[in-house]
Protein backbone atom coordinates (compact mmCIF):
# COMPACT_ATOMS: atom_id res chain seq x y z
CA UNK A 1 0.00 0.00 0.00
CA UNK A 2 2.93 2.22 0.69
CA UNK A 3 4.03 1.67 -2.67
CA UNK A 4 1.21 2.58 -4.46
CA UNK A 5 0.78 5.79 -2.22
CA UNK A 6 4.60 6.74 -2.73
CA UNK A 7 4.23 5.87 -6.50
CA UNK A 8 1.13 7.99 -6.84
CA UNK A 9 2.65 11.25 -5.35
CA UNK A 10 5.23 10.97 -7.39
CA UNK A 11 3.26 10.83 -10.28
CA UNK A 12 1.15 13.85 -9.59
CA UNK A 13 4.06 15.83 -8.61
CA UNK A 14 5.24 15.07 -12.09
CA UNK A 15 2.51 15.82 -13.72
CA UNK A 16 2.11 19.25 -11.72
CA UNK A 17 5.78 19.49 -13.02
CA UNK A 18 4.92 19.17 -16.70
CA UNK A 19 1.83 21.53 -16.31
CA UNK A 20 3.57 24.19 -14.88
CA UNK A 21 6.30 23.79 -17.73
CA UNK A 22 3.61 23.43 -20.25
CA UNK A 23 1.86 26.96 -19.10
CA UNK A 24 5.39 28.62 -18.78
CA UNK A 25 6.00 27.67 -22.52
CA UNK A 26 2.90 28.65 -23.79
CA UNK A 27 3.24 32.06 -22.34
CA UNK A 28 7.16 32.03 -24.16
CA UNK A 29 5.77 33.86 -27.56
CA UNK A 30 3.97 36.55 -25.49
CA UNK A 31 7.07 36.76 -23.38
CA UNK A 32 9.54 37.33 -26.23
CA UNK A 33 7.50 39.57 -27.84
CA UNK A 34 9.82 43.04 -28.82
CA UNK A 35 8.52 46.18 -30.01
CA UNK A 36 8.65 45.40 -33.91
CA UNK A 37 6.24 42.61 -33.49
CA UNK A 38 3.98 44.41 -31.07
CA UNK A 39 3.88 47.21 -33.62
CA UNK A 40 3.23 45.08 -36.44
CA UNK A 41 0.29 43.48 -34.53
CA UNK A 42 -1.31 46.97 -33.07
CA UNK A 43 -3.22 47.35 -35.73
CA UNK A 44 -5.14 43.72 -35.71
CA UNK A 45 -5.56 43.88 -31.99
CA UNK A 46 -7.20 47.65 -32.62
CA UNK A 47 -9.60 45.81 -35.29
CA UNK A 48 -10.32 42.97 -32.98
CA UNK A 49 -11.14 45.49 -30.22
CA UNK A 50 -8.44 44.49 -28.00
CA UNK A 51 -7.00 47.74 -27.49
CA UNK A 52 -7.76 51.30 -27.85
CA UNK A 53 -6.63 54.88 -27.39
CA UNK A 54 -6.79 56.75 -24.42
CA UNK A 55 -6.61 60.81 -23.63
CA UNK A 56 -4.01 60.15 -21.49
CA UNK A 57 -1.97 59.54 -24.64
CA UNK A 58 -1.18 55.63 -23.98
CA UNK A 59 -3.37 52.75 -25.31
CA UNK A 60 -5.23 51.09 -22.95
CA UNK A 61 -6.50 47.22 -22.79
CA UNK A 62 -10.19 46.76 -24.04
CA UNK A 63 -10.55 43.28 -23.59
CA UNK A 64 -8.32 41.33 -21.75
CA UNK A 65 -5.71 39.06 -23.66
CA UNK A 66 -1.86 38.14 -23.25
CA UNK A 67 -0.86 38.99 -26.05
CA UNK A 68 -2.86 42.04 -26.06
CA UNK A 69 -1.39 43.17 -22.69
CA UNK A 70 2.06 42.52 -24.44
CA UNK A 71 1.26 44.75 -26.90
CA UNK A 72 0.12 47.80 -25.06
CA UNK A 73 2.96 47.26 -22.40
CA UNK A 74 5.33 47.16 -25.29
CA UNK A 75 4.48 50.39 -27.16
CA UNK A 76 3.47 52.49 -24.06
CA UNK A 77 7.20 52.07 -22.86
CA UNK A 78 8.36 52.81 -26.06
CA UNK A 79 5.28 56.01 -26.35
CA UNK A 80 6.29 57.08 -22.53
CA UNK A 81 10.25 57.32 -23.39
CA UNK A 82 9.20 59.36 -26.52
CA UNK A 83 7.18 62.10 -24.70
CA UNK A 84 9.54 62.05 -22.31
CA UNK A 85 12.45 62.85 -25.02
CA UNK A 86 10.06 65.16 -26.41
CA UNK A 87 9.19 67.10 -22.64
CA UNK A 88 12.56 67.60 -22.10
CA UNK A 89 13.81 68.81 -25.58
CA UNK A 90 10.77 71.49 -25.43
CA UNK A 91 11.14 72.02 -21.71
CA UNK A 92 7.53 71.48 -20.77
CA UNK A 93 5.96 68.59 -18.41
CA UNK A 94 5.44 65.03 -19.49
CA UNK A 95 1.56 65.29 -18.51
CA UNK A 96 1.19 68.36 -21.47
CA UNK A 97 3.17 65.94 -24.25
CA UNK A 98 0.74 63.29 -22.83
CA UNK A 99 -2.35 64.81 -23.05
CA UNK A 100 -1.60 66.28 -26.38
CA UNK A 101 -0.24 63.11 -28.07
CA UNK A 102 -3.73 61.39 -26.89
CA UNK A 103 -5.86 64.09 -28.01
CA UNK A 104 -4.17 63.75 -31.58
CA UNK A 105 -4.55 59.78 -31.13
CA UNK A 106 -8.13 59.75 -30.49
CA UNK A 107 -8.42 62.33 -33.64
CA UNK A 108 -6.87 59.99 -35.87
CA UNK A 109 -8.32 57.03 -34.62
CA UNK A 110 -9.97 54.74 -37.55
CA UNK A 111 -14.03 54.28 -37.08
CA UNK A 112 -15.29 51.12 -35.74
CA UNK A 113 -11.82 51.20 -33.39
CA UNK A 114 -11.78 51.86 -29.71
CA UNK A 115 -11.46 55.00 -27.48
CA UNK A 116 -11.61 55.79 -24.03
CA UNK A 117 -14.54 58.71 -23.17
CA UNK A 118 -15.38 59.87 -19.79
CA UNK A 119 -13.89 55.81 -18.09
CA UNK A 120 -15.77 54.31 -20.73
CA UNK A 121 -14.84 52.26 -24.24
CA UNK A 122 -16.32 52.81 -27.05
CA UNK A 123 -16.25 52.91 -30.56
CA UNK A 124 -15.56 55.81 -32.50
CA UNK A 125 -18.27 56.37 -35.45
């Protein structure tokens, strides 16, 4: 009986092994992801309604995917070290380059995608 008890651990503990491995390397793609690729795929996950624009210049998760998380983290690092360059070089606060770069994102946001209005998505007509 000991056996069978020892032997059975042992075989869940592997196979809790194997899931956790199995979850890590599905999550490897979204993971690796680098700012070319989440570029190239902005404008899929802005069709799908994944992500949207938001007046605080910075796109903002619509509905909640990994890969669509990975793609706003990506570009609002790469959006937040550009209006921070930009501050800086035109000696004014981050929060005006901000609030100017979403106003002009919201303006040139394709119909059908999504914006963020008073908290609340939804899609510009």
């Amino acid at each position: 009986m000991k056996h069978i008890i020892s032997n059975t651990k042992k075989r869940f503990g592997k196979t809790r092994l194997l899931l956790v491995g199995l979850v890590f390397a599905a999550s490897l793609p979204v993971m690796a992801m680098n700012l070319q690729q989440a570029m190239a795929a902005l404008s899929q996950a802005k069709v799908q309604g994944l992500v949207g624009e938001q007046p605080n210049g910075y796109l903002g998760v619509v509905e909640s995917s990994a890969d669509a998380e990975a793609v706003v983290k990506l570009i609002n690092d790469a959006r937040r070290a550009e209006y921070v360059r930009m501050a800086k070089q035109n000696d004014i606060a981050v929060a005006d380059v901000e609030a100017i770069a979403g106003q002009k994102a919201i303006e040139r946001t394709a119909s059908g995608h999504f914006i963020l209005i008073d908290g609340k998505w939804l899609q510009k007509r």
